[in-house]
Protein backbone atom coordinates (compact mmCIF):
# COMPACT_ATOMS: atom_id res chain seq x y z
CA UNK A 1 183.17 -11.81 94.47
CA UNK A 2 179.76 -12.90 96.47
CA UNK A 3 178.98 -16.43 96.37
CA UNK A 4 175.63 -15.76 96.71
CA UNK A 5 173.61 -17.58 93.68
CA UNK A 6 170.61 -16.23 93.30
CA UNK A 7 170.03 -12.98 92.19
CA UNK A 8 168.28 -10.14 93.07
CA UNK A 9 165.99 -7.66 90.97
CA UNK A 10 165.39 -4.16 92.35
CA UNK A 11 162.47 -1.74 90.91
CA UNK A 12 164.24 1.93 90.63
CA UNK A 13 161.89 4.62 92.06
CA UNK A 14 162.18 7.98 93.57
CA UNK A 15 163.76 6.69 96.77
CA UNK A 16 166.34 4.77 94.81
CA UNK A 17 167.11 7.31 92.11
CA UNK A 18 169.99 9.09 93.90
CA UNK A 19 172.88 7.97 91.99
CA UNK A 20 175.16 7.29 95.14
CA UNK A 21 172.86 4.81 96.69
CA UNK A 22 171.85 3.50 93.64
CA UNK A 23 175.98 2.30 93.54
CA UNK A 24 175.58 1.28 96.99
CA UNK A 25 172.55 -0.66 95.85
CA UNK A 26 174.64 -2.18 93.09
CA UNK A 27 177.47 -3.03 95.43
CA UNK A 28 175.08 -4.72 98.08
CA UNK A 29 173.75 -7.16 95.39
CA UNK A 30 171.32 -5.39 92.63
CA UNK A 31 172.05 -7.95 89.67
CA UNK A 32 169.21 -6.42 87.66
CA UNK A 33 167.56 -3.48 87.49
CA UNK A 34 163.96 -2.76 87.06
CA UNK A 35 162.06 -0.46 85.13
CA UNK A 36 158.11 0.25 85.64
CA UNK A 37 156.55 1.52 82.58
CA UNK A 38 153.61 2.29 84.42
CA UNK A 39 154.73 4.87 86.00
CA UNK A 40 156.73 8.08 84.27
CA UNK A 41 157.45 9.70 80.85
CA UNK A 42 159.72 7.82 77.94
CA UNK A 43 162.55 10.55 78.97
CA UNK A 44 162.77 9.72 82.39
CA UNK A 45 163.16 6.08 81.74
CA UNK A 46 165.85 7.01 79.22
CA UNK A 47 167.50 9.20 82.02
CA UNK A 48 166.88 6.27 84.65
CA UNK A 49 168.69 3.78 82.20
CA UNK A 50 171.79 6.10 81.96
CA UNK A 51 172.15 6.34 85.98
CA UNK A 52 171.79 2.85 86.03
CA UNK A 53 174.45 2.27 83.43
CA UNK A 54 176.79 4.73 84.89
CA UNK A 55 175.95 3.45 88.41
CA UNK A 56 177.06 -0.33 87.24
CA UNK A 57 180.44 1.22 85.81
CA UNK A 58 181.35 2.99 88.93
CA UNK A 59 180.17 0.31 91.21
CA UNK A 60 182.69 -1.89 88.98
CA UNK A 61 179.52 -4.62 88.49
CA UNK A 62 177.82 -5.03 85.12
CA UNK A 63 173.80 -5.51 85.65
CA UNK A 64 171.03 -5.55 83.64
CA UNK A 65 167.94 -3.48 82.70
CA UNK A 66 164.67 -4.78 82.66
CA UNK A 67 161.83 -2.86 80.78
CA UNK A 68 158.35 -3.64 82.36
CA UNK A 69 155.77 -2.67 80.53
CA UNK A 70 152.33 -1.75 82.14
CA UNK A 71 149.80 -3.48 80.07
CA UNK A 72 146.62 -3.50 79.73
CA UNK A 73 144.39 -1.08 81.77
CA UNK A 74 141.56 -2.66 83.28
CA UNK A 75 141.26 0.13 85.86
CA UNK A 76 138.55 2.04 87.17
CA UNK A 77 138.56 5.98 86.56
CA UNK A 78 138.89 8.47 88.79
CA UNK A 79 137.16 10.25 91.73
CA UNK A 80 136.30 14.02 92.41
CA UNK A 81 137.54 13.71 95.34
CA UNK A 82 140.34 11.07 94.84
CA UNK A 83 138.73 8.00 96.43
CA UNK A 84 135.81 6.60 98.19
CA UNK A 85 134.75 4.41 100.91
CA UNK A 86 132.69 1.78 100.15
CA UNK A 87 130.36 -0.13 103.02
CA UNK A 88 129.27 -3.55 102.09
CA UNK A 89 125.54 -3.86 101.06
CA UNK A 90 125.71 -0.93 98.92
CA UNK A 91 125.10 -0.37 95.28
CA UNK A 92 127.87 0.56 93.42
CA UNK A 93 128.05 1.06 89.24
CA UNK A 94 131.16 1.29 87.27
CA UNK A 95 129.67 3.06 84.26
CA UNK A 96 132.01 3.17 80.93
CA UNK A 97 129.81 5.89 79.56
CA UNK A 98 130.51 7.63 82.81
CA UNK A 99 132.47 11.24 81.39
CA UNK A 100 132.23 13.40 84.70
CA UNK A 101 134.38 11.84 87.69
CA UNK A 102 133.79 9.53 90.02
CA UNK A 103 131.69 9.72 93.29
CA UNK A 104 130.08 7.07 96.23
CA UNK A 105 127.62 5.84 93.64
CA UNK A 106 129.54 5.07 90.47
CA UNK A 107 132.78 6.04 88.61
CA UNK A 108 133.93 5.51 85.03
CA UNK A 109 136.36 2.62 83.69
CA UNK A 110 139.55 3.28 81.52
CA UNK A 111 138.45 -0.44 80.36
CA UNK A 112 135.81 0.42 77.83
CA UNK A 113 134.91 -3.38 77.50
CA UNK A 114 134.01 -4.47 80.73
CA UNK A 115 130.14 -4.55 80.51
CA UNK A 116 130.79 -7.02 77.56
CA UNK A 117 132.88 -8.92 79.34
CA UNK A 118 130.75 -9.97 82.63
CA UNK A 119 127.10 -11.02 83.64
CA UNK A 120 125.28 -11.29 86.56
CA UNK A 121 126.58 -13.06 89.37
CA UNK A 122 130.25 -12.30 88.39
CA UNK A 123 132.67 -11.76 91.40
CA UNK A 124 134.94 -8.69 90.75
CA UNK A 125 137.92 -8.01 92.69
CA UNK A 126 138.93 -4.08 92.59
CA UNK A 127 141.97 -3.08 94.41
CA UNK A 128 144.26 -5.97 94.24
CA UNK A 129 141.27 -8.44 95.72
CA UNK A 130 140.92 -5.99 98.80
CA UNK A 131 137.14 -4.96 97.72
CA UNK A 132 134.91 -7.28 96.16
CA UNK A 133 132.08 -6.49 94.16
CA UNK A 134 128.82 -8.85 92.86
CA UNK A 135 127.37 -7.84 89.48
CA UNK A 136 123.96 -7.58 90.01
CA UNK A 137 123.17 -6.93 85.87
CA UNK A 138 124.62 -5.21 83.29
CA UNK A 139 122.42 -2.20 81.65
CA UNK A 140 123.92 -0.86 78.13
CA UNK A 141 127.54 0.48 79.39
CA UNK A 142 126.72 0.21 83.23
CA UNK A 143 128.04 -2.73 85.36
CA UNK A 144 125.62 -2.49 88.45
CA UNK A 145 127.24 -3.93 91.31
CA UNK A 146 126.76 -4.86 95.48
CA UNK A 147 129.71 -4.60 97.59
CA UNK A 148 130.54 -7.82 99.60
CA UNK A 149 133.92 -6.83 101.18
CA UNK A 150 134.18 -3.06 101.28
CA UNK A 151 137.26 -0.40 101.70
CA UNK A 152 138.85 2.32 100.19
CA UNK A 153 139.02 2.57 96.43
CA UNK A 154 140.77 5.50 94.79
CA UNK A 155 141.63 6.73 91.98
CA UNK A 156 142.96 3.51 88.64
CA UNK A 157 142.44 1.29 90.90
CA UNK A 158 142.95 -2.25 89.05
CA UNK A 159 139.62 -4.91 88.13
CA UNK A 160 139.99 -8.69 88.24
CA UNK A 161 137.68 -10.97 87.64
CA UNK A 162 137.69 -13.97 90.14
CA UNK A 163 138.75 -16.73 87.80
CA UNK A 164 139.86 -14.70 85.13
CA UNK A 165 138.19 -14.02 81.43
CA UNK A 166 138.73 -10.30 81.22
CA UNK A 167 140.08 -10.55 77.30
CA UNK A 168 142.21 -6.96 76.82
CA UNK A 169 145.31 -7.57 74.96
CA UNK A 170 148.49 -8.26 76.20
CA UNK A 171 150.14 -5.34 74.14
CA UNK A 172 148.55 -2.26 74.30
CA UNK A 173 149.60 1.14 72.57
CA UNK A 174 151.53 2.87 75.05
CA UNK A 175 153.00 -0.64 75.57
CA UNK A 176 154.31 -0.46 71.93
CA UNK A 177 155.64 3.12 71.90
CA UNK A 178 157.31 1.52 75.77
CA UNK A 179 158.76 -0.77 73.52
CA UNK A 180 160.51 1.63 71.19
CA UNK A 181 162.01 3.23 74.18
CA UNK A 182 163.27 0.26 75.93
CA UNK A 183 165.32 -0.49 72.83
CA UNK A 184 166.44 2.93 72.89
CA UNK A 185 168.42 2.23 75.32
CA UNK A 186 168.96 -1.38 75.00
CA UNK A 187 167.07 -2.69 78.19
CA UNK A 188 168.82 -6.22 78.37
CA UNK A 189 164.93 -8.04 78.87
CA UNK A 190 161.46 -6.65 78.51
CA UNK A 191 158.61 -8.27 80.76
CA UNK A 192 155.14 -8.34 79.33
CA UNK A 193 152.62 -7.90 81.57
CA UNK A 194 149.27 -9.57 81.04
CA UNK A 195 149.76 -12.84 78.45
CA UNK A 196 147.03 -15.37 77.83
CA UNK A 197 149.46 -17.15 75.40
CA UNK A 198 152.40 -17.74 73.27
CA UNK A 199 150.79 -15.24 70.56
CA UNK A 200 151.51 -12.91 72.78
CA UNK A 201 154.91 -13.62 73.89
CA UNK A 202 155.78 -13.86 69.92
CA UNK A 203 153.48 -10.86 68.96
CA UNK A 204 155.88 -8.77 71.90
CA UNK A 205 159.08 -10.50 70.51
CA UNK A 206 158.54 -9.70 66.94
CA UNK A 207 157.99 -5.98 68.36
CA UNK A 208 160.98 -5.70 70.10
CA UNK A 209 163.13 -7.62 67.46
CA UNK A 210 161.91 -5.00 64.70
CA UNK A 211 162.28 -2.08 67.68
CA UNK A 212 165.45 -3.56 68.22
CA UNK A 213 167.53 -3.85 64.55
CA UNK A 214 169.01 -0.45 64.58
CA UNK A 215 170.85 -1.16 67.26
CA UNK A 216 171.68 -4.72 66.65
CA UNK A 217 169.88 -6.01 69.65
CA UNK A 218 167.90 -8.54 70.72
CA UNK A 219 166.66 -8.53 74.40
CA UNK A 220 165.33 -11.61 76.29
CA UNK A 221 161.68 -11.71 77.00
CA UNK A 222 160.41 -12.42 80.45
CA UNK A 223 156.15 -13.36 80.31
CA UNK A 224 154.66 -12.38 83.61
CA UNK A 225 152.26 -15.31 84.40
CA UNK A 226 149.10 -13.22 86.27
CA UNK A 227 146.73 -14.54 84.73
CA UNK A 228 144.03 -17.50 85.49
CA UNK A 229 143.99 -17.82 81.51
CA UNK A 230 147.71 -18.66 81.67
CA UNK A 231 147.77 -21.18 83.89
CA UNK A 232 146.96 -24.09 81.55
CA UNK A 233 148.97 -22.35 78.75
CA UNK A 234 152.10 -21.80 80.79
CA UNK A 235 154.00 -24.69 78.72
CA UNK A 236 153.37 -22.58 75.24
CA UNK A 237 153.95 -19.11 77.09
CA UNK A 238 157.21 -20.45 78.30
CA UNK A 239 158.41 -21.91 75.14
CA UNK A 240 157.86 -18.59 73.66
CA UNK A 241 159.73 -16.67 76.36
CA UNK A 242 163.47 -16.42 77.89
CA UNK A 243 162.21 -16.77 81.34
CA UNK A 244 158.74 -15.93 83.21
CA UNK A 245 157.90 -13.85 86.23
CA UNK A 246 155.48 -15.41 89.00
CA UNK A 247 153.59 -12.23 89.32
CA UNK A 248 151.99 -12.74 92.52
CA UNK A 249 149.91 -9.74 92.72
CA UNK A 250 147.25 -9.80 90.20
CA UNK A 251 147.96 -13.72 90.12
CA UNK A 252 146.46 -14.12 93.33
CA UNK A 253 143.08 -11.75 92.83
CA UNK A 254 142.04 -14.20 89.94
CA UNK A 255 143.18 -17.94 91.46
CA UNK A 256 142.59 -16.99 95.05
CA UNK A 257 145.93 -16.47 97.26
CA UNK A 258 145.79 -20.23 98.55
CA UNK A 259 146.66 -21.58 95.51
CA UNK A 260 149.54 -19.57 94.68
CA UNK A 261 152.12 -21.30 96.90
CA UNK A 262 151.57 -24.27 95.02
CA UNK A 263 151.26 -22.80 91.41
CA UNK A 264 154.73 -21.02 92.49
CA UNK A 265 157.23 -24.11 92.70
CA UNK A 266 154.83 -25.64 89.89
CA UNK A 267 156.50 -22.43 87.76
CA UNK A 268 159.50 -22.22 89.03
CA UNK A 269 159.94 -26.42 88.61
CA UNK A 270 158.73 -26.01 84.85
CA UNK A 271 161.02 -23.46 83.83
CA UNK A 272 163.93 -24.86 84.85
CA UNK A 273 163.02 -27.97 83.24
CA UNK A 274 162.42 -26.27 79.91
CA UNK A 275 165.64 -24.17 80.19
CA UNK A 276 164.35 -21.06 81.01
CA UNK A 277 164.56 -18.49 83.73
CA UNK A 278 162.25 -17.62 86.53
CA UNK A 279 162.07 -14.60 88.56
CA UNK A 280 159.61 -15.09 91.69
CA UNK A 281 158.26 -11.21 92.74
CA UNK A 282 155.88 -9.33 94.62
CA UNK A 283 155.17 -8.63 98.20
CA UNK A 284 158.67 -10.45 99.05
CA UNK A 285 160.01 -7.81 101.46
CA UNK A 286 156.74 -5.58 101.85
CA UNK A 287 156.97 -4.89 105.57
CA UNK A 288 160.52 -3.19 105.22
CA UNK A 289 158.73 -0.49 102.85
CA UNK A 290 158.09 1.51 106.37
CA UNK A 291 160.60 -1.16 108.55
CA UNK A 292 164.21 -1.44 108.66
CA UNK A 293 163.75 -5.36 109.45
CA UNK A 294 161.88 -8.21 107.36
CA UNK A 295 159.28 -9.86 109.06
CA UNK A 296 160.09 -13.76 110.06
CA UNK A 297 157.16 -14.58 107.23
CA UNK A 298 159.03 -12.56 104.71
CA UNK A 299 162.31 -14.07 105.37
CA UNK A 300 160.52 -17.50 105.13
CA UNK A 301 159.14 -16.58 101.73
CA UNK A 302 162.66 -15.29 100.31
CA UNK A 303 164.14 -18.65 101.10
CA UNK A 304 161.15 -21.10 100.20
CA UNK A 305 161.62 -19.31 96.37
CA UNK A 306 165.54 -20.00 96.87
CA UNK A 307 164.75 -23.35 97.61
CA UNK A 308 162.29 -24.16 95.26
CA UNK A 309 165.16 -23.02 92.60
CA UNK A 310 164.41 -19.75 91.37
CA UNK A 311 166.98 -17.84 89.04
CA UNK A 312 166.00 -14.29 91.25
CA UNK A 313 163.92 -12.23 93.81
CA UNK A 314 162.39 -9.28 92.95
CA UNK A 315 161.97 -6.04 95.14
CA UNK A 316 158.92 -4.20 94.00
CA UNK A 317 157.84 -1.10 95.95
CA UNK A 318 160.59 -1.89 98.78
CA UNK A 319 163.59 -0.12 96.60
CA UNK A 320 161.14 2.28 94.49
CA UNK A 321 159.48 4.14 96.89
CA UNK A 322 160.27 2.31 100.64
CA UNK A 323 162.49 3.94 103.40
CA UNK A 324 165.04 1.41 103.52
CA UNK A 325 165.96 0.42 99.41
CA UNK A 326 169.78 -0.44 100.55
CA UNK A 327 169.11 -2.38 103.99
CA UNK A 328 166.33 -4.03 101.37
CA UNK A 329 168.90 -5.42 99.48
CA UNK A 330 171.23 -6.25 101.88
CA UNK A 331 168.63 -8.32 103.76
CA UNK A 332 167.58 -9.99 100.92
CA UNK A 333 171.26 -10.76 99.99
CA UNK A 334 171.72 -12.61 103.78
CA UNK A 335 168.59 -14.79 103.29
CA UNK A 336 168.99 -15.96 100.25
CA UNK A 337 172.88 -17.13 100.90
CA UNK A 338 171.68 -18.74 103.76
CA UNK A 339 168.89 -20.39 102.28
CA UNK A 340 171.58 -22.05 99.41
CA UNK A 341 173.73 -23.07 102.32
CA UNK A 342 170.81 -25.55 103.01
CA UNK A 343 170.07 -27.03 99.89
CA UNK A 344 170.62 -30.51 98.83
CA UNK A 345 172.60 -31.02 95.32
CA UNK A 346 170.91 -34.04 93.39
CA UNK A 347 172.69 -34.23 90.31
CA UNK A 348 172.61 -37.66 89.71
CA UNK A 349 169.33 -37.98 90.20
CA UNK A 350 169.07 -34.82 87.53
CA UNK A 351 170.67 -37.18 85.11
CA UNK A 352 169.46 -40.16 85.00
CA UNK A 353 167.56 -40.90 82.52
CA UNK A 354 168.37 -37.65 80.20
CA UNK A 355 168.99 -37.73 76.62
CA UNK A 356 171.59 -34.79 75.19
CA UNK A 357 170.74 -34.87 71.56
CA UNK A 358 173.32 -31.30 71.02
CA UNK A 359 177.05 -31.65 71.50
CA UNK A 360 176.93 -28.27 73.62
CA UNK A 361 174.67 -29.36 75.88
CA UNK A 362 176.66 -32.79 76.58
CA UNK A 363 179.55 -30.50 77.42
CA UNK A 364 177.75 -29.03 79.41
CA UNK A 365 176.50 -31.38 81.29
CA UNK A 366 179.48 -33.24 81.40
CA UNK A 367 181.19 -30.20 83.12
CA UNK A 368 178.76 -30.44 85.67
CA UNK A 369 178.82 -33.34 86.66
CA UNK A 370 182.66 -34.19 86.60
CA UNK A 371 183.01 -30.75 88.49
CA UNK A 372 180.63 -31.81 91.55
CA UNK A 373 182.34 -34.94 91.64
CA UNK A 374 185.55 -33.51 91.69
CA UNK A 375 185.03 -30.97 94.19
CA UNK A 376 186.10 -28.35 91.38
CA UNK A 377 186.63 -24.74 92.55
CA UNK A 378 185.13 -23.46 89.55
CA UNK A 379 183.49 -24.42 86.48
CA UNK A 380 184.45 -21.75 83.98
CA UNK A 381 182.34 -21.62 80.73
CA UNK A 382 183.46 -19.21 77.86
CA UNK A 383 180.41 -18.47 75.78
CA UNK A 384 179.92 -16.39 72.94
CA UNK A 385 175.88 -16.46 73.56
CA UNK A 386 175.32 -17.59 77.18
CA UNK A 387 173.63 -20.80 75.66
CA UNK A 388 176.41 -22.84 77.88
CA UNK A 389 176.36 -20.80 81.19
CA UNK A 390 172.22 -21.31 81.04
CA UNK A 391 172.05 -25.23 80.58
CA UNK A 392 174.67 -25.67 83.35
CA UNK A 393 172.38 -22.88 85.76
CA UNK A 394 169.82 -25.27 85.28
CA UNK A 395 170.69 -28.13 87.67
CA UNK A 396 171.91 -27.17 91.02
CA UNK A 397 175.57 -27.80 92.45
CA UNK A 398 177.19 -25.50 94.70
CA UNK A 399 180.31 -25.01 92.76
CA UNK A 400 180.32 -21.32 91.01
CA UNK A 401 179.99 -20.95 87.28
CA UNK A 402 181.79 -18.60 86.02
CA UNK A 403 180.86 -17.30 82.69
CA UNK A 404 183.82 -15.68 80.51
CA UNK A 405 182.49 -14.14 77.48
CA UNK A 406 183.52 -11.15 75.05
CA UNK A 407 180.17 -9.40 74.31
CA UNK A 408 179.09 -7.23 77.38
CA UNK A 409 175.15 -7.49 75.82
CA UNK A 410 175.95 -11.48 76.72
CA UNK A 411 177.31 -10.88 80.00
CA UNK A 412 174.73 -8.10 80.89
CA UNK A 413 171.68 -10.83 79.99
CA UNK A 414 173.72 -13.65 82.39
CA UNK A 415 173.20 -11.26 85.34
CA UNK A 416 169.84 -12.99 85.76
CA UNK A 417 171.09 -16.71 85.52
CA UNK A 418 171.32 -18.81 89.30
CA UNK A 419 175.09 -19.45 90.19
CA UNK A 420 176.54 -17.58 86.94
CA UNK A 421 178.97 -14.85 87.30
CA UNK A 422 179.40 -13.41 84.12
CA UNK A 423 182.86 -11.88 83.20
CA UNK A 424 183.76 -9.98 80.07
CA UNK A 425 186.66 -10.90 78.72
CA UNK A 426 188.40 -11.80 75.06
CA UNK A 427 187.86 -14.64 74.53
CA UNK A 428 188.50 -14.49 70.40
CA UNK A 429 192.62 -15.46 70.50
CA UNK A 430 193.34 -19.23 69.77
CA UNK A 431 192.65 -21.88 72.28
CA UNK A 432 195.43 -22.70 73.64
CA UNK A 433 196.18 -18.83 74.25
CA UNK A 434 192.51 -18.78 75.73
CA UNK A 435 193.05 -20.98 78.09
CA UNK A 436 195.58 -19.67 79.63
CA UNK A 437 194.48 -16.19 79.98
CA UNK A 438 191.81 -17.58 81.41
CA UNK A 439 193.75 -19.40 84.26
CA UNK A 440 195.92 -16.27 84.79
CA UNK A 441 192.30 -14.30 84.63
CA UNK A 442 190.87 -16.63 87.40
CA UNK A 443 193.86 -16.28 89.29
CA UNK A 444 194.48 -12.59 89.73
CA UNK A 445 190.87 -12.22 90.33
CA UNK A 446 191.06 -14.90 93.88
CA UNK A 447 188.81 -17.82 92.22
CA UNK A 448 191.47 -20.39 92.28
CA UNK A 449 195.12 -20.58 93.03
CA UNK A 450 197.55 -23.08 93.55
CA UNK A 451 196.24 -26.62 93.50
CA UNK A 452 193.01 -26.05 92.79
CA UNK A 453 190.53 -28.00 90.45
CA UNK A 454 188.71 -26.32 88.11
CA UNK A 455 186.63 -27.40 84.98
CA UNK A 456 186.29 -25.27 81.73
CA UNK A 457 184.20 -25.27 78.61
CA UNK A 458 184.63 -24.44 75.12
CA UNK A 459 184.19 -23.80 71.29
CA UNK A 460 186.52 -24.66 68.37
CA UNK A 461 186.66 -22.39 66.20
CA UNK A 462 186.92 -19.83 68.84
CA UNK A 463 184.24 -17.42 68.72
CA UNK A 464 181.66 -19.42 66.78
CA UNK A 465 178.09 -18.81 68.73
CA UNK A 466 176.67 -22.69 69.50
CA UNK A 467 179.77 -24.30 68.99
CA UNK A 468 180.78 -25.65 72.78
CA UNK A 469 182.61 -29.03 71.99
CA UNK A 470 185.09 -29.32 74.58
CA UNK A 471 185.42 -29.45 78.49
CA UNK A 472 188.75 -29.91 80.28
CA UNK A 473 189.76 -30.36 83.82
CA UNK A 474 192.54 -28.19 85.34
CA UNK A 475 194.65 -28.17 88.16
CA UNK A 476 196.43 -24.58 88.80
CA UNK A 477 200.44 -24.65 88.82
């Protein structure tokens, strides 16, 4: 079983959709799997979710599907002739009265709001920040513009606005419909694109709960933070999410890329405090899109995120539509174990000066630290709702945590937690009996034999969600 910690995200695309290499994927280190709902038809993410699920079962590896929903559009339209080029100096108007396509002088915006939204002397940022714009004044539904930094711009090409204040909703239509298929299928988490706020987060939740209740489901919700209005309201987005996504992309157009870096391990530092996960994404791997090998930059990157303590990596265009999805993965797999093989544990530090008001989380805790102190082999939670396995992801050690629960829904949503390898297995028989197969579970599978140390959590009644109240420390006979 890898010892590798942090996980790894892959986006499925056309050059991962074979389902042979999608296995091989799965085998190499795919924890979750990613679904863009900006791209394709509710039937072929329902077909995509089957090959992923039938992938997972052959590769012998349970992972998880993650819906990502597009958001809002704030796009330009389309050209007649597919794109422009656009020379700085020049007038340009992005009309939203515009019906006919697009052409050097102007083209039409799927985001009907934008002359509302901006006056003159905005800075707009078209093309993820790669052409900037000037509003020069805004006439009825025409946003007349001068190019500063000039380029290509094709067809839906995104709009920022430098420092943010563009005010579509985070949940659109489509997004809501998106919804109603992701819970088709059960996608384990669904990431909103786009939130200003908690509203949002608990508007999306609320959607997906009700979306949800036929199947008796309830995924985790991931906010991605790429925004400049989130940014001050990232404690209340988090509270109202199971994790958040530093979504580098659009993040950077509206702060400026400089202060990303920074606003990164900010993210990544908060979420861990509050309990929650943190996937750190875009541009991670980029270069290996056309390349078999990361650049030095990119391997740099991957680690500084492992480092700074983040739950996963994601792969974005590198497994959807690159040339090298599996060496992707496998690359990404090297760095990040090396990167843990460097990192400091400071547990002590972690604790001092923490107050456990829950019994659970004491236990917890308590198997932590014993464990590291120890030199435990394992620290083996069973968990009915993954509640456990989280808190003890939280801090790092380097000893593995090994989840053991009996709801594959609960181990498919642990795929995403740092250092957790979630097992299915029953864990409903009486505690003594429990325990044992548990030993005799660790032991067939390798994890400990003879000798060994390990720590385990928890619940009497067996069973009972929220109900950890007991650690023990085992040595195998």
């Amino acid at each position: 079983m890898s010892r590798r910690a942090t996980k790894i995200v892959a986006t499925l695309g056309p050059a991962s959709s074979d389902p042979a290499l999608l296995e091989q994927m799965i085998r190499a280190g795919v924890n979750v799997v990613r679904l863009n709902f900006s791209h394709g038809k509710a039937q072929d993410h329902i077909d995509r979710a089957r090959l992923v699920r039938e992938a997972s079962q052959r590769a012998g590896r349970e992972v998880a599907i993650m819906a990502d929903l597009q958001g809002p559009k704030i796009r330009v339209g389309k050209f007649a002739e597919g794109k422009v080029f656009l020379e700085p100096g020049q007038k340009f108007v992005l009309d939203a009265g515009r019906t006919e396509l697009g052409d050097i002088d102007a083209v039409g915006l799927d985001y009907k709001s934008l002359p509302q939204e901006v006056k003159a002397g905005d800075v707009l940022l078209l093309n993820d920040g790669l052409i900037v714009i000037t509003v020069d004044a805004v006439r009825g539904d025409a946003v007349h513009t001068t190019v500063k930094l000039g380029g290509e711009l094709s067809n839906n090409k995104g709009i920022n606005k430098q420092g943010g204040g563009l005010t579509a909703p985070a949940l659109t239509g489509k997004d809501m419909e998106d919804i109603r298929t992701a819970m088709s299928f059960q996608a384990d988490y669904v990431a909103v694109s786009f939130p200003k706020n908690a509203t949002d987060m608990e508007m999306a939740r609320q959607l997906c709960n009700v979306a949800a209740a036929e199947y008796n489901h309830k995924p985790g919700l991931i906010a991605k933070i790429e925004r400049a209005e989130a940014i001050p309201r990232l404690e209340e987005i988090l509270l109202a999410s199971d994790g958040i996504m530093v979504a580098r992309g659009d993040l950077a157009v509206e702060v400026g890329n400089a202060a990303v870096p920074a606003l990164q391990k900010r993210m990544i530092k908060l979420a861990r405090e509050h309990d929650k996960v943190v996937i750190t994404a875009t541009q991670m791997m980029e270069s290996m899109i056309t390349n078999p090998v990361p650049t030095r930059a990119e391997v740099s990157d991957v680690a500084n995120a492992v480092l700074d303590g983040t739950d996963a990596v994601m792969l974005s265009a590198e497994t959807a539509a690159g040339k090298y999805p599996l060496e992707t993965v496998v690359e990404m797999a090297k760095i990040c174990l090396a990167a843990e093989g460097g990192d400091p544990v400071k547990l002590d530090a972690d604790f001092s000066g923490k107050f456990f008001h829950r019994i659970d989380q004491s236990i917890a805790m308590g198997a932590l630290f014993t464990a590291h102190h120890l030199g435990a082999k394992a620290i083996v939670a069973m968990t009915d709702s993954g509640s456990t396995a989280l808190w003890m992801s939280r801090h790092l050690i380097h000893v593995p945590i090994y989840a053991l629960t009996s709801k594959v829904v609960t181990q498919r949503r642990m795929t995403l937690y740092r250092n957790v390898r979630p097992l299915l297995m029953d864990t409903s028989a009486d505690r003594d009996t429990a325990l044992a197969d548990s030993e005799s579970y660790l032991k067939t599978r390798g994890i400990v034999q003879r000798g060994d140390i390990y720590a385990i959590t928890c619940g009497e009644p067996m069973g009972a969600p929220g109900g950890t109240n007991m650690l023990k420390i085992c040595q195998v006979g």
